[in-house]
PDB file of N, CA and C in Angstrom:
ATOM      1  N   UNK A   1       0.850  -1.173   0.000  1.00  0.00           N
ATOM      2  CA  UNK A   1       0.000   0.000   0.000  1.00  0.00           C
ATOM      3  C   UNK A   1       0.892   1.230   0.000  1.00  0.00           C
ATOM      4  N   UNK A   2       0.902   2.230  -0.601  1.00  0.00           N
ATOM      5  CA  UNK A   2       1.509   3.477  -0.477  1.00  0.00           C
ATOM      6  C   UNK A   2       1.369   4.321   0.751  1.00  0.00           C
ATOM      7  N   UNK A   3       2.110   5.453   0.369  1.00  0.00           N
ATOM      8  CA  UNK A   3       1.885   6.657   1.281  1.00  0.00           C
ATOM      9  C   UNK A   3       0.346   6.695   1.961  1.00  0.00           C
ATOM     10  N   UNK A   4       0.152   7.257   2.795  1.00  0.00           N
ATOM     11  CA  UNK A   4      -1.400   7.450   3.184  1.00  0.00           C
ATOM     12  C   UNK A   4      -1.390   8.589   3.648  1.00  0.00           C
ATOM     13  N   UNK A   5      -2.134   9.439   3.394  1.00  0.00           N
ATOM     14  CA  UNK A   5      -2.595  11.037   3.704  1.00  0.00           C
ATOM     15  C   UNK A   5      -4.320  11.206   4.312  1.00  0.00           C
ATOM     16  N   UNK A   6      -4.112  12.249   5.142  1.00  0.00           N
ATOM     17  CA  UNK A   6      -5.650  12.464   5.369  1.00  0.00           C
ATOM     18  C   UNK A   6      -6.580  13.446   4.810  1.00  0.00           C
ATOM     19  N   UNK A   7      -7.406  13.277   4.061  1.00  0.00           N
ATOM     20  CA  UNK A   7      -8.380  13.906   3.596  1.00  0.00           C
ATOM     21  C   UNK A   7      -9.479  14.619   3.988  1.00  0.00           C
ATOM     22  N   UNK A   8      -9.852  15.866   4.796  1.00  0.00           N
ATOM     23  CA  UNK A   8     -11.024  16.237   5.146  1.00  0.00           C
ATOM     24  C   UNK A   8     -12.414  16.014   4.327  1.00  0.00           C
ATOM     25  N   UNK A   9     -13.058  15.531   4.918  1.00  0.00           N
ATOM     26  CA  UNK A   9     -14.393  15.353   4.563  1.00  0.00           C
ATOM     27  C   UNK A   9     -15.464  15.504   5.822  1.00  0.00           C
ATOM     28  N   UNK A  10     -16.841  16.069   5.371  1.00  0.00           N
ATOM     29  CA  UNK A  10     -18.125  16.014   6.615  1.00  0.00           C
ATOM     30  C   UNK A  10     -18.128  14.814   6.980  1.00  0.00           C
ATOM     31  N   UNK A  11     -18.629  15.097   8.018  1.00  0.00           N
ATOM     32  CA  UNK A  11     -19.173  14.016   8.840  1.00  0.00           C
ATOM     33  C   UNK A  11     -20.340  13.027   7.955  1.00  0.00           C
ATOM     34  N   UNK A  12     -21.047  13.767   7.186  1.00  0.00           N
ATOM     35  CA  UNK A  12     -22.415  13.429   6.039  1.00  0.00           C
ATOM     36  C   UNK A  12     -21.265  12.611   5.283  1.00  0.00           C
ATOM     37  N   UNK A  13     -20.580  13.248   4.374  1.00  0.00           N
ATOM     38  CA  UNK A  13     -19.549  12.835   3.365  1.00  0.00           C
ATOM     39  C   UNK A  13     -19.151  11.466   3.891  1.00  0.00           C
ATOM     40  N   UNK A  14     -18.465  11.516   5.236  1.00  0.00           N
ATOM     41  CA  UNK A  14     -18.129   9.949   5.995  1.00  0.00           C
ATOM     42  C   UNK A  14     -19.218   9.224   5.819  1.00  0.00           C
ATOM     43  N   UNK A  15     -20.432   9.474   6.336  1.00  0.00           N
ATOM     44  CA  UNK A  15     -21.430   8.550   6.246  1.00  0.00           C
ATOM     45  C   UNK A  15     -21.873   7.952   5.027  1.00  0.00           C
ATOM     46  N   UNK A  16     -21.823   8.437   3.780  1.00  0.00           N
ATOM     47  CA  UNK A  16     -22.097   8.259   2.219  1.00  0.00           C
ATOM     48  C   UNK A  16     -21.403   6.947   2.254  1.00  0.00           C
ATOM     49  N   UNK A  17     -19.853   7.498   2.113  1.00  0.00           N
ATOM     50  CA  UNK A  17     -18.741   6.266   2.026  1.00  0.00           C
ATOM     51  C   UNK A  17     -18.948   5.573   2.857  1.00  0.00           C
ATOM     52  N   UNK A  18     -19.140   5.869   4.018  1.00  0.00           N
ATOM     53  CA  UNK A  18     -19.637   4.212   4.897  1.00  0.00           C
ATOM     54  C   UNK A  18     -20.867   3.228   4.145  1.00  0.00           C
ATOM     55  N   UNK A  19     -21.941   3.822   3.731  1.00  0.00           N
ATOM     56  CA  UNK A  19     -23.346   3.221   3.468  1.00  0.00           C
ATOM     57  C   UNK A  19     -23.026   2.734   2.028  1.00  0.00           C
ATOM     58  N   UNK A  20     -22.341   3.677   0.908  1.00  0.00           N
ATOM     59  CA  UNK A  20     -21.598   2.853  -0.178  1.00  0.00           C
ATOM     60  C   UNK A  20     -20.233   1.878  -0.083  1.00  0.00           C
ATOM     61  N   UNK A  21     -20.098   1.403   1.003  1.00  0.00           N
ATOM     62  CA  UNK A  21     -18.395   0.293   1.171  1.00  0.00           C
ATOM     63  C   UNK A  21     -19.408  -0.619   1.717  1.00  0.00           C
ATOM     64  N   UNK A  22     -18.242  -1.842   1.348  1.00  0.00           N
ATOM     65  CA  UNK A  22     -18.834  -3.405   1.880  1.00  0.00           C
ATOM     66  C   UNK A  22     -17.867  -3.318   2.658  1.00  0.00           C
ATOM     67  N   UNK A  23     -18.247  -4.797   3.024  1.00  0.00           N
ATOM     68  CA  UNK A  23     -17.871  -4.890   4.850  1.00  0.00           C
ATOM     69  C   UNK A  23     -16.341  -5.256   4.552  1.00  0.00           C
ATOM     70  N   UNK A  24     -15.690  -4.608   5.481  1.00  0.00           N
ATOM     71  CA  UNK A  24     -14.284  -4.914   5.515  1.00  0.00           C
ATOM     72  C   UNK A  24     -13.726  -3.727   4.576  1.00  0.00           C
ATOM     73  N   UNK A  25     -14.292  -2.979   3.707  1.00  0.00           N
ATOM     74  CA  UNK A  25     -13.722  -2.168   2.553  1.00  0.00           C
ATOM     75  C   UNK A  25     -12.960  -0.976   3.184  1.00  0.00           C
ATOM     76  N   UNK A  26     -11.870  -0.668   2.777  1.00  0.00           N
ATOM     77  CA  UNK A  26     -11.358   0.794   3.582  1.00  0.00           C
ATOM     78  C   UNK A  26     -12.206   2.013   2.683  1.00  0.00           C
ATOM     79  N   UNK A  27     -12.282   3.344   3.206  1.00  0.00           N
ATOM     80  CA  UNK A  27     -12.394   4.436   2.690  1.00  0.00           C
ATOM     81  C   UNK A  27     -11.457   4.382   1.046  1.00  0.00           C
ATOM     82  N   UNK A  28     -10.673   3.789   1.313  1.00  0.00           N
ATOM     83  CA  UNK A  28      -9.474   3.602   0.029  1.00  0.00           C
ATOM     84  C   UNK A  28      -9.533   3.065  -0.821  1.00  0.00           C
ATOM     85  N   UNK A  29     -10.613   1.981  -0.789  1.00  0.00           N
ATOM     86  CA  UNK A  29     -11.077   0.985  -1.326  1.00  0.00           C
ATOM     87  C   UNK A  29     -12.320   1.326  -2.448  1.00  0.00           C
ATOM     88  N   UNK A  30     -12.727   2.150  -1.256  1.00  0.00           N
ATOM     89  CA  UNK A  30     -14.294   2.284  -1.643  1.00  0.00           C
ATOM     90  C   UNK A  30     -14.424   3.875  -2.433  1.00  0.00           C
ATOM     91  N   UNK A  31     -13.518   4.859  -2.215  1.00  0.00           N
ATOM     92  CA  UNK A  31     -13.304   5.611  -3.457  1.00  0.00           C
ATOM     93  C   UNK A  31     -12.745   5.458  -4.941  1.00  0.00           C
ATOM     94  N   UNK A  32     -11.584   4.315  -4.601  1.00  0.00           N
ATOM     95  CA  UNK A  32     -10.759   3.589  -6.126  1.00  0.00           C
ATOM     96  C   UNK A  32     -12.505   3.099  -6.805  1.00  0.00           C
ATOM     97  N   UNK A  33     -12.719   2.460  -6.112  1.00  0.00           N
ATOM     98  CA  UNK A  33     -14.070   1.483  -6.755  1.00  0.00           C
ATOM     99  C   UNK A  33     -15.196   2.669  -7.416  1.00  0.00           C
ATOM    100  N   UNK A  34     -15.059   3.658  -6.409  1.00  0.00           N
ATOM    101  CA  UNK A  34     -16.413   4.398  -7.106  1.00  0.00           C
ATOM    102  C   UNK A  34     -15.286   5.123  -8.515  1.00  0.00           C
ATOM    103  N   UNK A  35     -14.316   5.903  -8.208  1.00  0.00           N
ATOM    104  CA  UNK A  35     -13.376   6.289  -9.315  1.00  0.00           C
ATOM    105  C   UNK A  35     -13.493   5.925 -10.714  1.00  0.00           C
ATOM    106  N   UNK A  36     -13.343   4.219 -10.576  1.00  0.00           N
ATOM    107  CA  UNK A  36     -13.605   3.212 -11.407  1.00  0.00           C
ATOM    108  C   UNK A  36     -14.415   3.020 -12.354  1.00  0.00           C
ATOM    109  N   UNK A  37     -16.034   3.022 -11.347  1.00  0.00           N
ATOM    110  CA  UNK A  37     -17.413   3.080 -11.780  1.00  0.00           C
ATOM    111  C   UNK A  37     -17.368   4.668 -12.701  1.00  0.00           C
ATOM    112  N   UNK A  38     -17.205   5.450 -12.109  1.00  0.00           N
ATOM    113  CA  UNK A  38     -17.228   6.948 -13.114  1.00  0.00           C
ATOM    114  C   UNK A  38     -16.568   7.078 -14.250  1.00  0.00           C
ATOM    115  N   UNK A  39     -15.123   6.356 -14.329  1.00  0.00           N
ATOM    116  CA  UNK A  39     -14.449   5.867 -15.672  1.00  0.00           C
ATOM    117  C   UNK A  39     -14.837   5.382 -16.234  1.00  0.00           C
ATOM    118  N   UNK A  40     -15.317   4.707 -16.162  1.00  0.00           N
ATOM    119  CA  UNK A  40     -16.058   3.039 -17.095  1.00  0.00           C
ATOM    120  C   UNK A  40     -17.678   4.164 -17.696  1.00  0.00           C
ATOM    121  N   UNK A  41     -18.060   4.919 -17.125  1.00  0.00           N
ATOM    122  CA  UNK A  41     -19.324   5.763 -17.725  1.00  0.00           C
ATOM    123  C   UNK A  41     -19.009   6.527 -18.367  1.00  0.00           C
ATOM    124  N   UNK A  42     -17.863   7.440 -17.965  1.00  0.00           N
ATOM    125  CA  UNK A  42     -17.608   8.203 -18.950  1.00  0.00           C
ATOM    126  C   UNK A  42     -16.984   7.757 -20.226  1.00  0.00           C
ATOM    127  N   UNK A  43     -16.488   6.377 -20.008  1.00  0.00           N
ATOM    128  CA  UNK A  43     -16.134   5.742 -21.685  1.00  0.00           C
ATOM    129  C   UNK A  43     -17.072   5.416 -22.433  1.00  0.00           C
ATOM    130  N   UNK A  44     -17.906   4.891 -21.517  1.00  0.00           N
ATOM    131  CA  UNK A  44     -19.358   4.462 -22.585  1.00  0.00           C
ATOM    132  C   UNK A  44     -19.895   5.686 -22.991  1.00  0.00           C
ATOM    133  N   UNK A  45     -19.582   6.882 -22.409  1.00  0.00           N
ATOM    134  CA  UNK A  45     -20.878   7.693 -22.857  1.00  0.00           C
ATOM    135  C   UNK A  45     -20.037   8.474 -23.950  1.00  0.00           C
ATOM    136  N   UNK A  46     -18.543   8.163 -23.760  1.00  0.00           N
ATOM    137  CA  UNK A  46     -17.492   8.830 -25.162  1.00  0.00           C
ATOM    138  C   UNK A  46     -18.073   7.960 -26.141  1.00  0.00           C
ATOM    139  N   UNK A  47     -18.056   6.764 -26.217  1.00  0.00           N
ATOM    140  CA  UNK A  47     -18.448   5.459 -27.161  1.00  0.00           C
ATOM    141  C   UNK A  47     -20.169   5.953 -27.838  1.00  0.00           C
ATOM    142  N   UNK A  48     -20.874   6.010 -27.101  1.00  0.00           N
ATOM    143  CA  UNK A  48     -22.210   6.488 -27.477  1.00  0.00           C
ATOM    144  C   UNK A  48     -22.279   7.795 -28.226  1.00  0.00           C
ATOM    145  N   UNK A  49     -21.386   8.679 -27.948  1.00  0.00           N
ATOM    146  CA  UNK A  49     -21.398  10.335 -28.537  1.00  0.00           C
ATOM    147  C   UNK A  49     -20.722   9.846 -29.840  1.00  0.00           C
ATOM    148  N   UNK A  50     -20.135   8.562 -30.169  1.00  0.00           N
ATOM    149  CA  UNK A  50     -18.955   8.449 -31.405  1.00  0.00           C
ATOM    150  C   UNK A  50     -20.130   7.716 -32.020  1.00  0.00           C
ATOM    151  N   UNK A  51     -21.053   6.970 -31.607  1.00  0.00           N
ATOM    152  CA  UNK A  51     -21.877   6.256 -32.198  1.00  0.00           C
ATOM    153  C   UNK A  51     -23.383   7.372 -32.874  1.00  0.00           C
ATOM    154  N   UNK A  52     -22.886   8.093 -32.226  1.00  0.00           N
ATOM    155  CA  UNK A  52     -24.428   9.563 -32.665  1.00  0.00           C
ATOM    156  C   UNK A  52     -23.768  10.430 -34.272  1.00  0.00           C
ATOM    157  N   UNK A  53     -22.385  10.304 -33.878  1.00  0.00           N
ATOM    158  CA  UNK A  53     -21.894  11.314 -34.931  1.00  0.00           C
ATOM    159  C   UNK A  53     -22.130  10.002 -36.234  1.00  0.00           C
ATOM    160  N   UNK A  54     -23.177  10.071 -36.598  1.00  0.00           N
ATOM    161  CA  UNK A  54     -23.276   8.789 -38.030  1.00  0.00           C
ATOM    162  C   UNK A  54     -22.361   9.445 -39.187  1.00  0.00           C
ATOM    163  N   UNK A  55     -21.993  10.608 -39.479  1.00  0.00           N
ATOM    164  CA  UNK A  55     -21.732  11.524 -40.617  1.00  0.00           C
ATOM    165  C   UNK A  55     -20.096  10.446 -40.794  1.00  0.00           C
ATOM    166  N   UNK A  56     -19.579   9.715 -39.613  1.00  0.00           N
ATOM    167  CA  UNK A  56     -18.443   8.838 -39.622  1.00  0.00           C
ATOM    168  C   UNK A  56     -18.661   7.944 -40.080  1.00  0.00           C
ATOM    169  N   UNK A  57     -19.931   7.647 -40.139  1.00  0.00           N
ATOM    170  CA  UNK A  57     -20.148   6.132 -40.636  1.00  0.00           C
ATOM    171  C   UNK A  57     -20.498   5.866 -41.967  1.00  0.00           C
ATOM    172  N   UNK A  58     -20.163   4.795 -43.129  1.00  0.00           N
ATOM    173  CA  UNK A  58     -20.960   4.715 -44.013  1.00  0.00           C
ATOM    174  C   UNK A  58     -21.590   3.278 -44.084  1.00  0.00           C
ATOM    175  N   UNK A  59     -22.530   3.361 -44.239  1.00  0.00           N
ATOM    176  CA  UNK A  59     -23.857   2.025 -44.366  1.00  0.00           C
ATOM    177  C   UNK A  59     -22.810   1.310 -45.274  1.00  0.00           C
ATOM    178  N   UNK A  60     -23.134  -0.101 -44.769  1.00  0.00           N
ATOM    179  CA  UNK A  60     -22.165  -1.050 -45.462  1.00  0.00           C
ATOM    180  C   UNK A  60     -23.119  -1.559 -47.153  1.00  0.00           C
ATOM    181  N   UNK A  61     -24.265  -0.934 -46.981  1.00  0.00           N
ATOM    182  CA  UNK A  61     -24.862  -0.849 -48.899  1.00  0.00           C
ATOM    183  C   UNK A  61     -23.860  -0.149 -49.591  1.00  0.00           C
ATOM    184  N   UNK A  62     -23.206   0.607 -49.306  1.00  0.00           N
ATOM    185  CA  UNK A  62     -22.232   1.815 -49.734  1.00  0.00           C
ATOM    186  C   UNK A  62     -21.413   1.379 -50.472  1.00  0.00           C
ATOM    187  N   UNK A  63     -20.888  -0.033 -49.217  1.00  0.00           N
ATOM    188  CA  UNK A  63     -19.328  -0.180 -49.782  1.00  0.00           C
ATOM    189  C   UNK A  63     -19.407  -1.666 -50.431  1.00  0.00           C
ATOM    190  N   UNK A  64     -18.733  -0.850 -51.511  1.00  0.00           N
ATOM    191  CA  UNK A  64     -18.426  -2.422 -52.877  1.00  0.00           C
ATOM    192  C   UNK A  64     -17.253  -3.482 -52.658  1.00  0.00           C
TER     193      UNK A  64
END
């Protein structure tokens, strides 16, 4: 495990990350994981915006 630093957060904020971590999960754990989850959406939703621009695409009737 690396360095470890402390992060201020509310008391509310603590409670979030408690009610989103499984049992045994550190605070460390359970932000990488959400981190994760927000990466993985924002690729799909890059993937979906590439799939809207059709003007990239040509219909495979097109091509000989």
């Amino acid at each position: 495990m690396g360095e470890m630093t402390t992060i201020p957060v509310t008391k509310d904020t603590r409670e979030i990350l408690k009610a989103l971590g499984k049992k045994g999960e550190t605070y460390d754990q359970i932000l990488r994981r959400l981190v994760s989850q927000v990466r993985w959406v924002e690729f799909v939703e890059r993937q979906y915006a590439k799939l809207e621009d059709r003007t990239r695409f040509v219909p495979l009737e097109e091509i000989e």
